[in-house]
Protein backbone atom coordinates (compact mmCIF):
# COMPACT_ATOMS: atom_id res chain seq x y z
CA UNK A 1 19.83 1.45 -0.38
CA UNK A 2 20.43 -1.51 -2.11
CA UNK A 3 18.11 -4.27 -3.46
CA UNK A 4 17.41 -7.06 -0.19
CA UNK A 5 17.75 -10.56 -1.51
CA UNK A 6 16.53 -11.99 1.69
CA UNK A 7 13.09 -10.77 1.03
CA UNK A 8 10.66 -13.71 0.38
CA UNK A 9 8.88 -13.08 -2.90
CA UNK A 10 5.94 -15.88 -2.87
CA UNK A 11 5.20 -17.96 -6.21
CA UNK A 12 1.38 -16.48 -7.04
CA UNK A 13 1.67 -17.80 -10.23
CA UNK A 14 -1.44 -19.82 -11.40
CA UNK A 15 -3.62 -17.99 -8.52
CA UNK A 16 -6.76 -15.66 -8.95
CA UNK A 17 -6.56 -12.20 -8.53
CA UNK A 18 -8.33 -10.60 -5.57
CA UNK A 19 -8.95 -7.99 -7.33
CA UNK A 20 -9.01 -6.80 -11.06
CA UNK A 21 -9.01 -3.28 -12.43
CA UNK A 22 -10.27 -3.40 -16.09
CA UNK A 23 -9.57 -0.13 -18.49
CA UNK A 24 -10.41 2.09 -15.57
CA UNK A 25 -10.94 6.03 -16.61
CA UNK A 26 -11.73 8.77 -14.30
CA UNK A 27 -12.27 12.05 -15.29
CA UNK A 28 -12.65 15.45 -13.60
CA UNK A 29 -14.75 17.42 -15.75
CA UNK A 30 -12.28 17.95 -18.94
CA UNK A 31 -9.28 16.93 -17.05
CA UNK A 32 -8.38 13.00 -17.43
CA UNK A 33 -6.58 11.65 -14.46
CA UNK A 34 -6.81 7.71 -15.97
CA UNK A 35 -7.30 6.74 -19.25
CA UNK A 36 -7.68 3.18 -19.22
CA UNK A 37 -5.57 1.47 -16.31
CA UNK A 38 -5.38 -2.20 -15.51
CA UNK A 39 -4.03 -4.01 -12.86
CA UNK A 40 -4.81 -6.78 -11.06
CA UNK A 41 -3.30 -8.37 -7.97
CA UNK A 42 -2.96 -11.71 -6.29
CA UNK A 43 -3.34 -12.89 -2.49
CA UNK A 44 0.28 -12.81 -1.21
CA UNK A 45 1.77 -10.76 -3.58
CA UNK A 46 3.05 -7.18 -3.67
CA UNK A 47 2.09 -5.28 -6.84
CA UNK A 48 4.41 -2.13 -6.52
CA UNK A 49 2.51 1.25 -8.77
CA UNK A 50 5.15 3.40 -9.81
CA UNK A 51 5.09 6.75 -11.28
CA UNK A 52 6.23 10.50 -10.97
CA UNK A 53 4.39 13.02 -9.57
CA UNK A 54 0.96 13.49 -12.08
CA UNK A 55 0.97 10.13 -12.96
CA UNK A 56 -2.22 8.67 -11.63
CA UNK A 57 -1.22 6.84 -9.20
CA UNK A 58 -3.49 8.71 -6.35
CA UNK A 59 -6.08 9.04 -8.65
CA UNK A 60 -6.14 4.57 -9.12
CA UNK A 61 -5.80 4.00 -5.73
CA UNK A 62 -8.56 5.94 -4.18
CA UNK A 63 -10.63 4.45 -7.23
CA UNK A 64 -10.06 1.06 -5.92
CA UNK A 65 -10.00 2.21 -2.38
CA UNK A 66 -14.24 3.66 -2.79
CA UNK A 67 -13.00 7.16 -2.54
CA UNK A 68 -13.84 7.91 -6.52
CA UNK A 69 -16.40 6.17 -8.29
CA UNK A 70 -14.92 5.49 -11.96
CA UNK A 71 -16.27 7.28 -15.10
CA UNK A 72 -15.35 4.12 -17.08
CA UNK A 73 -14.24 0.66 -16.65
CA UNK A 74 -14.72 -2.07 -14.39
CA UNK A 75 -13.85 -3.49 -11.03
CA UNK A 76 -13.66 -7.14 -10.23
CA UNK A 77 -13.35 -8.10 -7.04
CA UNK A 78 -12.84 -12.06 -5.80
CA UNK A 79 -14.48 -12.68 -8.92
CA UNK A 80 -18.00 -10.61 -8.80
CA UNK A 81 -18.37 -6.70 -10.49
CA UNK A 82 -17.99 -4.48 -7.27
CA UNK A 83 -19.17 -0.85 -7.04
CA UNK A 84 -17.98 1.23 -4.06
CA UNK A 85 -20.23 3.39 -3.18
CA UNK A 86 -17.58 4.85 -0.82
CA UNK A 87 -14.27 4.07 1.26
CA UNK A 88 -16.08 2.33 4.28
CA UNK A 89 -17.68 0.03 1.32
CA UNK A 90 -14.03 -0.91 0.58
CA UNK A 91 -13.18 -1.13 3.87
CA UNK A 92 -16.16 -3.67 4.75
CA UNK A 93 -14.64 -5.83 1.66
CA UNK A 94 -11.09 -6.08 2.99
CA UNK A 95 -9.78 -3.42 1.46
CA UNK A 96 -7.45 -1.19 3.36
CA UNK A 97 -5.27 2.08 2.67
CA UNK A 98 -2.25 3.18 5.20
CA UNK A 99 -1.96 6.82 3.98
CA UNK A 100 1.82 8.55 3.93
CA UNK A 101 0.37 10.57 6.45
CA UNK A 102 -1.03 8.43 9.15
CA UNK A 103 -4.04 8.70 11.24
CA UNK A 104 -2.84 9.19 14.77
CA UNK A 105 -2.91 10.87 17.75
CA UNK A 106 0.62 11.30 18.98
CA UNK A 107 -0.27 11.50 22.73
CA UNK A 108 -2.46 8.42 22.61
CA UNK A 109 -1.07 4.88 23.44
CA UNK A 110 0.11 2.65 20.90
CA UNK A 111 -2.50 0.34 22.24
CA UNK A 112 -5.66 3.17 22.00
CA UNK A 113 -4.26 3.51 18.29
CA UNK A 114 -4.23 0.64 17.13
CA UNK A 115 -8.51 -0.02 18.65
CA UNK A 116 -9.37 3.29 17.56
CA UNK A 117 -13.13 2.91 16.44
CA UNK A 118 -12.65 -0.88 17.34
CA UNK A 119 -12.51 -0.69 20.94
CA UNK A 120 -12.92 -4.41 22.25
CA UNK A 121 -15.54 -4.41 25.31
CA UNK A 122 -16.35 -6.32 28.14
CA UNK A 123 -19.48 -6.23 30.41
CA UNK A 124 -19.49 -5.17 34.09
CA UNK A 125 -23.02 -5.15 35.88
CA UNK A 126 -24.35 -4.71 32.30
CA UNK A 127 -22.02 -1.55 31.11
CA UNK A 128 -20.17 -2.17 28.69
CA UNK A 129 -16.13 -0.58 29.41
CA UNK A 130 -12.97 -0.89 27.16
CA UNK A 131 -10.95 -3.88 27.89
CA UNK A 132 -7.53 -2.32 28.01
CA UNK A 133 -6.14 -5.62 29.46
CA UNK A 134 -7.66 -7.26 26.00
CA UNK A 135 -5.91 -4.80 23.91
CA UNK A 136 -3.13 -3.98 25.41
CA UNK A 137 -2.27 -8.16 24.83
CA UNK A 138 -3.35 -7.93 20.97
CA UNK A 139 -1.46 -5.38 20.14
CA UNK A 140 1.46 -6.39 22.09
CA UNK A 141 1.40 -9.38 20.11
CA UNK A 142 0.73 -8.20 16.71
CA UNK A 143 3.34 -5.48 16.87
CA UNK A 144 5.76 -8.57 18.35
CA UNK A 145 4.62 -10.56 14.91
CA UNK A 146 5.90 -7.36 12.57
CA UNK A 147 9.23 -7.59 14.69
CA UNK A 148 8.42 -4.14 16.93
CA UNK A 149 9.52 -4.90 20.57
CA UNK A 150 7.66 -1.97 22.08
CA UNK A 151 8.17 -1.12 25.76
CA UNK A 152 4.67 -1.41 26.56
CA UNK A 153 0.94 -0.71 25.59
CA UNK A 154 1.14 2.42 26.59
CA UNK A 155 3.99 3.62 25.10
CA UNK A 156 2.95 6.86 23.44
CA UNK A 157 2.88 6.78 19.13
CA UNK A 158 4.44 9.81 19.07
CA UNK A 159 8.01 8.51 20.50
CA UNK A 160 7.91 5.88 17.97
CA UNK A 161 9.57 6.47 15.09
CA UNK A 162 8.09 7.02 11.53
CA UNK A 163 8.86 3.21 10.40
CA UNK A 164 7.17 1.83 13.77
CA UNK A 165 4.74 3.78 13.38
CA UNK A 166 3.89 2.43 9.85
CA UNK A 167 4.08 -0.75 10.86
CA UNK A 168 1.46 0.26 13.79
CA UNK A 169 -0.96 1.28 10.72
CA UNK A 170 0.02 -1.63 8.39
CA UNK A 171 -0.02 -4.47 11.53
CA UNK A 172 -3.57 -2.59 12.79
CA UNK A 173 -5.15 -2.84 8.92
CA UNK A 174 -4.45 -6.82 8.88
CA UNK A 175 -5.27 -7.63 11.96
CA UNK A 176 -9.35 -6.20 11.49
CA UNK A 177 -8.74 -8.51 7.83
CA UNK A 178 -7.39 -6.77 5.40
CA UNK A 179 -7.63 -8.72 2.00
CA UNK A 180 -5.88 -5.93 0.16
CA UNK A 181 -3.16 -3.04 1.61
CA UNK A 182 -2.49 -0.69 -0.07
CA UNK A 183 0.52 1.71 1.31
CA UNK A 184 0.69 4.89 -0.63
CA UNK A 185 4.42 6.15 -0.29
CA UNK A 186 5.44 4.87 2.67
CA UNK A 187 8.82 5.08 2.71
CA UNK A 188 9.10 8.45 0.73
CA UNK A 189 10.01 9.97 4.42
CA UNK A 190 12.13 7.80 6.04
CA UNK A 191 15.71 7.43 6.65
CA UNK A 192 17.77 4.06 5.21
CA UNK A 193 16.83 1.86 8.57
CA UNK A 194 13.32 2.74 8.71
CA UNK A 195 12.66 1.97 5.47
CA UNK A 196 14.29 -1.07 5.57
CA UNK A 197 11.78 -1.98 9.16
CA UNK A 198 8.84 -0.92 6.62
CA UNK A 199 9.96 -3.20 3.60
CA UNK A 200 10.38 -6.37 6.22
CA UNK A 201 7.31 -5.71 7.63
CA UNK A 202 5.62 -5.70 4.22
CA UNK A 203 7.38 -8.93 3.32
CA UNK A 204 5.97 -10.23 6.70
CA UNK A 205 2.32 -9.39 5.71
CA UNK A 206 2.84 -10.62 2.21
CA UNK A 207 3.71 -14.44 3.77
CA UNK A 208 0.41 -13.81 5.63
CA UNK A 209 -1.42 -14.07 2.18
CA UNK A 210 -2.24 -10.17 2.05
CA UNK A 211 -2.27 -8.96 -1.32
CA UNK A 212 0.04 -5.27 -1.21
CA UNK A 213 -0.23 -2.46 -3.47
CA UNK A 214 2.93 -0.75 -3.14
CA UNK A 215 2.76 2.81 -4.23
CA UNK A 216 6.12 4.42 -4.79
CA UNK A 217 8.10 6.10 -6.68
CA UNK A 218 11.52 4.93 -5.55
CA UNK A 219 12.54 2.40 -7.30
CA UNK A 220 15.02 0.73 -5.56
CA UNK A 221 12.59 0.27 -2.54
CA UNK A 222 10.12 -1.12 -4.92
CA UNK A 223 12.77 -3.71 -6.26
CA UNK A 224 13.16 -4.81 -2.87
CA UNK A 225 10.46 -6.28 -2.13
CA UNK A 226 8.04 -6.12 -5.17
CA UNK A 227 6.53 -9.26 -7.49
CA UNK A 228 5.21 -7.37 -10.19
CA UNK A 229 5.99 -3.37 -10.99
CA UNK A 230 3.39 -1.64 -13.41
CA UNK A 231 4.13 1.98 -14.17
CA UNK A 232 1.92 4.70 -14.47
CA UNK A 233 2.50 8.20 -16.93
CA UNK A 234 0.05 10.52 -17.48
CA UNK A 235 -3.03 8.64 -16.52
CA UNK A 236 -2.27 5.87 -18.50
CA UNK A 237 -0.30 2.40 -18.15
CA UNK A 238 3.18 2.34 -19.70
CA UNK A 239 3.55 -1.23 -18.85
CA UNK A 240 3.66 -4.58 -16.50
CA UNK A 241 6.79 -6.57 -15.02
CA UNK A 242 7.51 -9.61 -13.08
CA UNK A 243 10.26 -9.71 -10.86
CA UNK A 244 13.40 -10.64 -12.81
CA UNK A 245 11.89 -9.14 -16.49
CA UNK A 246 12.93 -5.57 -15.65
CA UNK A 247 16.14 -3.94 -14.81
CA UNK A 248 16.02 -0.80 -12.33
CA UNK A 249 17.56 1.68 -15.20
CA UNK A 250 14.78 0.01 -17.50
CA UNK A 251 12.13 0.87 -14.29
CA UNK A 252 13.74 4.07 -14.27
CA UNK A 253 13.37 5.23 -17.55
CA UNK A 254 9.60 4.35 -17.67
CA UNK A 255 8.95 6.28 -14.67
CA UNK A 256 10.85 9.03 -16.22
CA UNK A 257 8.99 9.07 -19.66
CA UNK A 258 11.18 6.53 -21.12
CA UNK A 259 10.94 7.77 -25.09
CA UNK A 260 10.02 11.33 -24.00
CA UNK A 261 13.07 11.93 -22.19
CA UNK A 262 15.33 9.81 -24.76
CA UNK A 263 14.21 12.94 -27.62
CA UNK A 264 14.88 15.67 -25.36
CA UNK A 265 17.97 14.90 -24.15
CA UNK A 266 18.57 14.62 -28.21
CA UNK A 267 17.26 18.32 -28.58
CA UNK A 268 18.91 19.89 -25.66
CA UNK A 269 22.68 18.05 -26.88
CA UNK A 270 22.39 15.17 -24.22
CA UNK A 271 22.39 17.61 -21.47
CA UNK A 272 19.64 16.03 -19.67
């Protein structure tokens, strides 16, 4: 898959960051999953993460997401220190994480999905019921926004397939506010038009002043859509990018270990 041009990538230049991840280190007893990462991102813009496997990259995200507390560093968040004392703290701030593998029941509507543990209600006699005709329009319309013509409400999630269905998650997270996304891998799964429905729906919630972290480690799919690419090895931040700055083999060879691989290709007689 090739690089879309007809992605929007919005100017954030000269904006605040939402949030800002000083020096950040977590550690696991002896181990050291971060040694130091910054990052920052803007409203509107989509930060991609990038790394191999081991690099960090879960490690950051559920640190800004309130799942781990860090050992070191500091978190900034529209402009005040911020401690998460756990994900629903995050979650309360407008910060939101669509997981590669997504929170659903299959058998369940599209509709009951996208309210779960936010059922609107109405009042009847003094009872409070569901108001399925109440949700079935929302998420009609949202999904209609992220350019998903479902067939109805109560189409089940499972015969959607595994683009629509991120786009339920990702359409579900901004619609109850999210200030941040962050989408861990998800597009590692999907075939070549899914992932292009996922990357145009990210584009879509970008323009909706949503600040993305886009956690990959497909580069191409980052380029698509990305503003700024910082790359993670071994706990620890290899670098930052704007769009433009950075060529995909240059990406590439980051995510790969750059100088690491360069000597042992040497060694081995450029076999690598």
């Amino acid at each position: 898959m090739t690089e879309d041009t007809n992605f929007h990538h919005g100017d954030v230049q000269g904006q605040d960051p939402i949030i800002r991840m000083i020096d950040i280190e977590k550690h696991f007893g002896s181990v050291i999953a971060l040694a130091g990462v910054s990052f920052d991102l803007k409203p509107g813009e989509c930060h991609c993460l990038l790394g191999d496997n081991g690099a960090g990259k879960s490690t950051f995200i559920k640190t800004m997401s309130g799942v781990h507390k860090p050992t070191a560093g500091e978190i900034i968040f529209e402009d005040k220190p911020m401690h998460f004392e756990d994900p629903r703290d995050a979650i309360e701030a407008g910060i939101a994480t669509v997981h590669q593998h997504l929170a659903m029941i299959p058998l369940m509507s599209v509709s009951r999905n996208f309210f779960m543990g936010n059922e609107p209600t109405r009042k009847v006699a003094g009872i409070s019921f569901f108001d399925k005709k109440l949700a079935d329009e929302i998420t009609m319309e949202e999904m209609r926004k992220m350019g998903i013509n479902l067939r109805g409400p109560d189409q089940a999630v499972g015969t959607l397939s595994g683009g629509e269905r991120q786009t339920v998650a990702i359409a579900r997270a901004v619609h109850f506010g999210a200030k941040i996304l962050i989408l861990d891998e998800p597009t590692s799964a999907l075939g070549v038009r899914q992932t292009s429905n996922v990357l145009a729906t990210i584009d879509k919630v970008r323009s909706q002043g949503v600040g993305v972290v886009f956690i990959s480690h497909n580069v191409r799919h980052a380029l698509a859509v990305g503003d700024r690419f910082t790359v993670l090895n071994r706990g620890k931040t290899l670098g930052t990018a704007k769009r433009g700055e950075i060529s995909p083999e240059e990406l590439q060879d980051l995510m790969a270990g750059g100088q690491e691989l360069a000597q042992l290709e040497g060694s081995l007689g450029g076999t690598v």
